[in-house]
Protein backbone atom coordinates (compact mmCIF):
# COMPACT_ATOMS: atom_id res chain seq x y z
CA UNK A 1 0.00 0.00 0.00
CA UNK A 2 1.71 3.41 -0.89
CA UNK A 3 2.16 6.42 1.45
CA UNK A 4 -1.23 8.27 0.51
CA UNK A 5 -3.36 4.79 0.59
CA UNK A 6 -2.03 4.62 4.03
CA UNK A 7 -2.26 8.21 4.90
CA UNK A 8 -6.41 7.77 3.51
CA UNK A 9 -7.24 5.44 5.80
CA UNK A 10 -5.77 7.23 8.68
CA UNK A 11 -7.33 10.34 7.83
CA UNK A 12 -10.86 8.26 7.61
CA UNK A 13 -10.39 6.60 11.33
CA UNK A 14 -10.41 10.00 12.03
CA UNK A 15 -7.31 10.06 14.61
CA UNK A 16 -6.72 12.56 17.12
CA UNK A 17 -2.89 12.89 16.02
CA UNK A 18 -3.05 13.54 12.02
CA UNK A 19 -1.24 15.90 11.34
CA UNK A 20 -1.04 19.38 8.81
CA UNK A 21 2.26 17.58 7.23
CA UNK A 22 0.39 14.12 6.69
CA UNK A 23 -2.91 16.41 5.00
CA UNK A 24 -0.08 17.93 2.56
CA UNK A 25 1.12 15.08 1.42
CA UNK A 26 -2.25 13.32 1.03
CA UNK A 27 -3.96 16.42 -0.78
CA UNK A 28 -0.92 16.60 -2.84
CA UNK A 29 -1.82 12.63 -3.92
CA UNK A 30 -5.15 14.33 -5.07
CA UNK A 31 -3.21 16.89 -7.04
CA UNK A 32 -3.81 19.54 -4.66
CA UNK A 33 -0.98 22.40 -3.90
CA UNK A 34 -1.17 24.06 -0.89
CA UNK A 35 -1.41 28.29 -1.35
CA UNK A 36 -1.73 30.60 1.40
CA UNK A 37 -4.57 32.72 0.94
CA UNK A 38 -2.49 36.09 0.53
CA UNK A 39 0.21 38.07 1.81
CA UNK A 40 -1.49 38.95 5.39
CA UNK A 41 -3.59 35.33 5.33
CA UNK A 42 -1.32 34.18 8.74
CA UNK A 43 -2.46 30.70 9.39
CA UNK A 44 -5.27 30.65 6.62
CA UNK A 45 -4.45 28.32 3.78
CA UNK A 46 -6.09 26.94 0.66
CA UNK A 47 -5.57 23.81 -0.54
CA UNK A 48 -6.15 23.71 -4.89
CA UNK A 49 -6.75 21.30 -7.34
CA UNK A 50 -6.51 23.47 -10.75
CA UNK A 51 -7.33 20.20 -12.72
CA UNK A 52 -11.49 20.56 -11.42
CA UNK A 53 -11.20 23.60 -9.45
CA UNK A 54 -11.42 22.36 -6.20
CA UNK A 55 -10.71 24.40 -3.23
CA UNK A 56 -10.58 23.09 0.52
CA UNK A 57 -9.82 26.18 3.00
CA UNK A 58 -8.98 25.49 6.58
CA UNK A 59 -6.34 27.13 9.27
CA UNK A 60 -2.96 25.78 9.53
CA UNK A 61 -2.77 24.74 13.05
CA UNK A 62 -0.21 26.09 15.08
CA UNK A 63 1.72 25.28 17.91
CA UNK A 64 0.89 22.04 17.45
CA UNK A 65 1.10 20.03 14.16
CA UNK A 66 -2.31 17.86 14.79
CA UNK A 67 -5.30 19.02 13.14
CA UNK A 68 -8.59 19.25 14.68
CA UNK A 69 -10.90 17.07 14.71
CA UNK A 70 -13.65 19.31 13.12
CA UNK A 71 -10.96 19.75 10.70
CA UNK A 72 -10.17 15.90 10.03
CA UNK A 73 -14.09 15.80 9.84
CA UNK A 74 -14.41 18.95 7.40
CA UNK A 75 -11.36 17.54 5.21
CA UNK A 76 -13.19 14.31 5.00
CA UNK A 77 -16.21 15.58 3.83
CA UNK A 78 -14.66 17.62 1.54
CA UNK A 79 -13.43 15.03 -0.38
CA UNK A 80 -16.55 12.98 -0.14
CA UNK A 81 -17.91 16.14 -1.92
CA UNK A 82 -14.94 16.30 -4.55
CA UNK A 83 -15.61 12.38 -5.30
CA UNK A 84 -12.15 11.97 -4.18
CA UNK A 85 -13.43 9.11 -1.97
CA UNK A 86 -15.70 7.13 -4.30
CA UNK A 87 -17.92 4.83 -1.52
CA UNK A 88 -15.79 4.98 1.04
């Protein structure tokens, strides 16, 4: 199973400990880039696929790594909504 297979079914157990690094790198899978949302955005930060136009916003959390878990919860549904997660 590669690296974003394993980071997907993490993210769906919905752990207390996942953190902004791990979302990168999975969005990224998805062809996502990570932007910040401008010049004075501070922890804002947009996550875009230009392929479909998909945008998933959230706040870079900060001083810890781990997001949320209305985050994990909104990032989940997000891609549920994207068809990124076809029946899971």
């Amino acid at each position: 199973m590669s690296k974003p297979n394993k980071l997907l079914v993490r993210l769906l157990r919905r752990p207390k400990d996942f953190t902004f690094k791990e979302l990168e790198t999975l969005l990224t899978s998805f062809g996502f880039t990570l932007s910040n949302a401008g010049g004075t955005s501070g922890s804002a930060v947009r996550f875009i696929n230009h392929e479909n136009g998909h945008i998933i916003r959230l706040h870079k959390p900060h001083p810890q790594p781990e997001l949320k878990p209305y985050l994990v919860a909104m990032v989940i549904n997000e891609l549920k909504k994207g068809g990124y997660l076809d029946g899971k």
